[in-house]
Protein backbone atom coordinates (compact mmCIF):
# COMPACT_ATOMS: atom_id res chain seq x y z
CA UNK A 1 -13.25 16.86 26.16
CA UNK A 2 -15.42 13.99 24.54
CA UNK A 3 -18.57 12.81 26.57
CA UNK A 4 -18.72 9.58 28.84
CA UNK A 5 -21.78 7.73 29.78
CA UNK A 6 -21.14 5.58 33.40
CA UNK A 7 -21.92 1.75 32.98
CA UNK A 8 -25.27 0.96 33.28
CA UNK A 9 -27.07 4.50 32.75
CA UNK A 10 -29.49 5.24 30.77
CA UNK A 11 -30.66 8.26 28.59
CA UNK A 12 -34.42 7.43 27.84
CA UNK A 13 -36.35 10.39 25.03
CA UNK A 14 -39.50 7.52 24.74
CA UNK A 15 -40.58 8.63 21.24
CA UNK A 16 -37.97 11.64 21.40
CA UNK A 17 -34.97 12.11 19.97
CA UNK A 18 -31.32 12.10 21.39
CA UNK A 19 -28.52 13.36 20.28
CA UNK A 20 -25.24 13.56 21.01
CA UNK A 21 -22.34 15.77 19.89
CA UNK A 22 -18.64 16.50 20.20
CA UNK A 23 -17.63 19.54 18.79
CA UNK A 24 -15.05 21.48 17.21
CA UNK A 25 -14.85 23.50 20.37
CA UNK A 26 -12.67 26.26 21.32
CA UNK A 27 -9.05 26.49 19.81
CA UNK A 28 -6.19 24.36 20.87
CA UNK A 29 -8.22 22.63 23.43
CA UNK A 30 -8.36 18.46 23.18
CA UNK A 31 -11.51 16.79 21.86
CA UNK A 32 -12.42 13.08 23.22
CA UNK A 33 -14.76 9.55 22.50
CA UNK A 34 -18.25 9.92 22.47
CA UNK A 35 -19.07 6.69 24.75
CA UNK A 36 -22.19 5.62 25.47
CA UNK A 37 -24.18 3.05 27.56
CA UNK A 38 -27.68 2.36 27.01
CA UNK A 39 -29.95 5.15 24.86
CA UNK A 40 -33.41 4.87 23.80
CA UNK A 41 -35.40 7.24 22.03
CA UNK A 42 -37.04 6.85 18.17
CA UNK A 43 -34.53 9.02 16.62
CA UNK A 44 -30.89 8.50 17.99
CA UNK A 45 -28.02 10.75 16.15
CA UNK A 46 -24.02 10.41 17.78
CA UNK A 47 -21.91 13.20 15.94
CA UNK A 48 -18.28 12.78 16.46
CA UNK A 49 -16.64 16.26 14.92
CA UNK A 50 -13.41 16.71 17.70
CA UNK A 51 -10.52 18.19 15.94
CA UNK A 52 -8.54 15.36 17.98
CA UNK A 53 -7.36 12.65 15.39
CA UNK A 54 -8.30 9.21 16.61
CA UNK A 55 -11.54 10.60 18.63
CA UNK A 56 -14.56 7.82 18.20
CA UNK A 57 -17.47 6.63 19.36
CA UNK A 58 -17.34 3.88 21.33
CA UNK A 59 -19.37 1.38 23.76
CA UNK A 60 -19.10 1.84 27.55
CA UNK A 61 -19.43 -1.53 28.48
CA UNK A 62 -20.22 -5.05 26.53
CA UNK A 63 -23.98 -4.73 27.46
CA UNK A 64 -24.27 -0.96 25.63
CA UNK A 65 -27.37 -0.94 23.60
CA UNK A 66 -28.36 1.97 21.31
CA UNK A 67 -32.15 1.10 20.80
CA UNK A 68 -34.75 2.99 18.86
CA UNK A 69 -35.83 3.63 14.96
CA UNK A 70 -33.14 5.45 13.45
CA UNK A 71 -30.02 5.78 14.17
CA UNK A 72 -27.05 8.29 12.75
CA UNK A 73 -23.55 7.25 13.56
CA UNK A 74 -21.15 10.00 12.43
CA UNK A 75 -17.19 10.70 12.59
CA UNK A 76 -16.45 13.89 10.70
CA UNK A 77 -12.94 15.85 12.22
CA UNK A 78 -12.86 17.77 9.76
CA UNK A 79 -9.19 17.87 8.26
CA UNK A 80 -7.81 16.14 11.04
CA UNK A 81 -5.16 13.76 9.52
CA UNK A 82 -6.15 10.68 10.97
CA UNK A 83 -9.48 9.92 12.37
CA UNK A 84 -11.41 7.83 15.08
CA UNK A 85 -13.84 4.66 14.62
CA UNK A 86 -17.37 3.70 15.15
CA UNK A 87 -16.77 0.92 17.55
CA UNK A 88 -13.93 -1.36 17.33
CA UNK A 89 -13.46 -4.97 15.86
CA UNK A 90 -13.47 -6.38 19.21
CA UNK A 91 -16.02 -3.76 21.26
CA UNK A 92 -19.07 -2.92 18.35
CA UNK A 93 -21.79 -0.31 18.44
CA UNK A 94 -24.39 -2.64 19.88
CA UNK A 95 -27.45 -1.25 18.22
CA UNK A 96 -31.39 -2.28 17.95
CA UNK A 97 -33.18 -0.30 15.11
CA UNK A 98 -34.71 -0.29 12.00
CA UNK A 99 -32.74 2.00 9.84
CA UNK A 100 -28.78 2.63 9.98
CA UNK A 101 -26.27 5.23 8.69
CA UNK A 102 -22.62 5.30 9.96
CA UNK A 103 -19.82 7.19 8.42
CA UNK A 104 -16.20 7.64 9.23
CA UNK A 105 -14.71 10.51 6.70
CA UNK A 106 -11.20 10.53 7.90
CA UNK A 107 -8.39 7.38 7.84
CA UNK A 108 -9.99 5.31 10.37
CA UNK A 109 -10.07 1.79 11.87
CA UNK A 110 -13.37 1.30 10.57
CA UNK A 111 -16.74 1.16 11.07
CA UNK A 112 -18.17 -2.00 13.49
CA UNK A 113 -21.77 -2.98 14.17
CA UNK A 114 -23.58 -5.69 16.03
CA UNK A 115 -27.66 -5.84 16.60
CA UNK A 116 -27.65 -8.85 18.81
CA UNK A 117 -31.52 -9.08 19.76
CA UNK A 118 -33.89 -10.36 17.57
CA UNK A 119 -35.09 -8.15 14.29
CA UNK A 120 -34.22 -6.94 10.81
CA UNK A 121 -32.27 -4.31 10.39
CA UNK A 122 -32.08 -1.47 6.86
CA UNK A 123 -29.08 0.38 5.24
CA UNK A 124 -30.08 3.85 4.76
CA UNK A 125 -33.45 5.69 5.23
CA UNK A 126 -32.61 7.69 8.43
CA UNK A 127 -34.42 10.62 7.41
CA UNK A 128 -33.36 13.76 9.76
CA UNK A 129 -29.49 13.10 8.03
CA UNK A 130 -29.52 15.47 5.10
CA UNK A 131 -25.60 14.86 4.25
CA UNK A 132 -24.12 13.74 0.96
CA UNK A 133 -22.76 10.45 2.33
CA UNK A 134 -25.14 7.87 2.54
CA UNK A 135 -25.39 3.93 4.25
CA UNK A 136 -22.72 3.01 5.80
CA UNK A 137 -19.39 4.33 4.65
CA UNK A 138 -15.41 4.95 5.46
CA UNK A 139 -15.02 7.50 2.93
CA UNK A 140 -11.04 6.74 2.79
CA UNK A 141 -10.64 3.94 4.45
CA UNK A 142 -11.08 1.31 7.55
CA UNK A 143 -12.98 -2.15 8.03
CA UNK A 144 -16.66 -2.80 7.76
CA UNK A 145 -18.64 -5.28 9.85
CA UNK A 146 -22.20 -5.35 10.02
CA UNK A 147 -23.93 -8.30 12.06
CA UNK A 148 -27.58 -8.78 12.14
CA UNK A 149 -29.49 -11.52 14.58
CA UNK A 150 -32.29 -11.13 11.86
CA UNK A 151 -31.95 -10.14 7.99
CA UNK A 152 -29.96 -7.46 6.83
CA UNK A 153 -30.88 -5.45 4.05
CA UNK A 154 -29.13 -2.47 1.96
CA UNK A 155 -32.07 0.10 0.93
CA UNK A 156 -32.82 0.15 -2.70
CA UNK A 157 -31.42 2.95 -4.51
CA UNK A 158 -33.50 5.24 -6.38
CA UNK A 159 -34.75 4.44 -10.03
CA UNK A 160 -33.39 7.70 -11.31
CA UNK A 161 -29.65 7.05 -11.45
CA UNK A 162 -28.99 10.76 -10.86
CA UNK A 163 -31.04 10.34 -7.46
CA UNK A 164 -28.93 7.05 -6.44
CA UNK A 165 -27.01 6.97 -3.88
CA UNK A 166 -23.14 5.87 -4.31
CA UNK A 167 -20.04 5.65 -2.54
CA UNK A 168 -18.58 9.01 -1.82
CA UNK A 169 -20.75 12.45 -1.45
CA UNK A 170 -23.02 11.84 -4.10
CA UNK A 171 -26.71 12.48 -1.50
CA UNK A 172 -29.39 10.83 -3.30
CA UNK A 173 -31.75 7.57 -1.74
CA UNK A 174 -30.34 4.20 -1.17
CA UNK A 175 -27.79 2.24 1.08
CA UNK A 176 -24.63 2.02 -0.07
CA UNK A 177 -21.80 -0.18 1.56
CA UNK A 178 -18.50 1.27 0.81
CA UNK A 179 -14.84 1.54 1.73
CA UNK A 180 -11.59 0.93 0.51
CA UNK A 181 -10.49 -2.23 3.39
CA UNK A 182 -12.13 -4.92 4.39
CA UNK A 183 -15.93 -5.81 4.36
CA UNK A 184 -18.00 -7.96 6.58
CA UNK A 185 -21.73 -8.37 6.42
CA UNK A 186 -23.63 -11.26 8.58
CA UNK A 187 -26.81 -12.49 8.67
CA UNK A 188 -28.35 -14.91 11.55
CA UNK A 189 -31.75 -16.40 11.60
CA UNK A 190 -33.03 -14.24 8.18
CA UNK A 191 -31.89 -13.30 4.95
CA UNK A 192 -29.31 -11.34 3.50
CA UNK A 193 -30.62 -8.94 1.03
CA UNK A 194 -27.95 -6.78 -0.96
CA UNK A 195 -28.81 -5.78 -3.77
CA UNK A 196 -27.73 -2.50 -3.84
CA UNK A 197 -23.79 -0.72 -4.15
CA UNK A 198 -21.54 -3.23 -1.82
CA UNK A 199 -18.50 -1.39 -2.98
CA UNK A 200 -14.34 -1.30 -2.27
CA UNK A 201 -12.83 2.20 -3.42
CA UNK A 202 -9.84 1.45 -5.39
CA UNK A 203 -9.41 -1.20 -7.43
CA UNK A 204 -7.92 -4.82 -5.96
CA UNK A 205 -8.39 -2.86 -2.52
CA UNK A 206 -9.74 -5.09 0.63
CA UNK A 207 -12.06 -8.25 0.62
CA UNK A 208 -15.65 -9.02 0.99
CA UNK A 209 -17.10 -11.25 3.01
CA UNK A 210 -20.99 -12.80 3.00
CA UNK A 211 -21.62 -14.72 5.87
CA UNK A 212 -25.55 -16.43 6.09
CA UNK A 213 -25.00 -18.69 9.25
CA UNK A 214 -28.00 -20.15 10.20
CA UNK A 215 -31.03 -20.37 8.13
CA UNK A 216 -32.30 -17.99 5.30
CA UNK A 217 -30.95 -16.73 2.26
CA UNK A 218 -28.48 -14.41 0.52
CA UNK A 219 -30.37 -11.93 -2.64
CA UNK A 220 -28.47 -10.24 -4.91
């Protein structure tokens, strides 16, 4: 089974942290979404690891607000053949933090963000994720859309190019944007600040799109 928050709950850790897992549980039985409603704590981690293909994590309702410091979005099956997304293009993780790192590593729909409140918002530098996938990444593919009331920013990767972070597995420090569809990054009332990997795997494959809409300034 996946776990379900009811509209309009809240799981509240104050400086805590919260997380949230679906596992590979026991064989032959069905995984499910991880939806949640409102969770606040500092450190907030959602692990999606069902062997069900298509299982995600998803909003419960339109007002759903993930709010804290950090925040770990992952969708890992395992193997699975075809896996779930991190909200959907029409329903996106509604988030308020400082530091984000999503990853889908199965065939997925994609990865879909929106911090609606005022405040900036960082690419990388959650610190309690030690996997080799860093920023925000489909590893083989699915649509990106990031959108920031505030200035978005992609963290810087390390000087040492053997301790940069890239797309793929490759650990190291920085923020990498990567997949091989479609990528949307937007920016309202502060800057857009990526200069860091904004990457398609596979040559030709997707587009990207750079939206400043009202006021500041895109840095490459």
């Amino acid at each position: 089974g996946g776990i379900t928050m009811a509209a309009g709950t809240t799981l509240n850790a104050g400086t805590g942290m919260i997380v949230l897992t679906v596992g590979a549980g026991v064989a032959g039985a069905l995984g499910g979404n991880i939806m949640v409603e409102n969770i606040t704590a500092t450190n907030i981690e959602l692990q999606q690891n069902s062997p069900t293909s298509g299982s995600s994590i998803l909003r419960a309702s339109g007002s759903s607000l993930l709010s804290g410091t950090k925040l770990l979005l992952e969708v890992d099956h395992t193997g699975a053949v075809s896996g779930g997304s991190i909200g959907t293009s029409l329903a996106p993780m509604r988030v308020q933090v400082s530091n984000l790192e999503a990853h889908t590593h199965e065939v997925s729909p994609g990865i879909f963000i929106d911090s609606p409140n005022a405040g900036d918002l960082t690419i990388g530098g959650v610190p309690f994720f030690f996997g080799a996938v860093k920023g925000v990444q489909n590893v083989v593919s699915g649509d990106i859309s990031i959108t920031v009331n505030g200035t978005l920013t992609t963290q810087a990767p390390a000087p040492t190019p053997a301790l940069a972070a890239g797309c793929g597995p490759t650990g190291g420090t920085g923020g990498p944007v990567c997949t091989g569809s479609n990528i949307t990054l937007a920016a309202d009332n502060g800057n857009l600040n990526i200069g860091t990997v904004i990457t398609h795997i596979g040559a030709g494959a997707g587009s990207l799109n750079v939206l400043k809409q009202v006021g500041g300034y895109v840095n490459r």
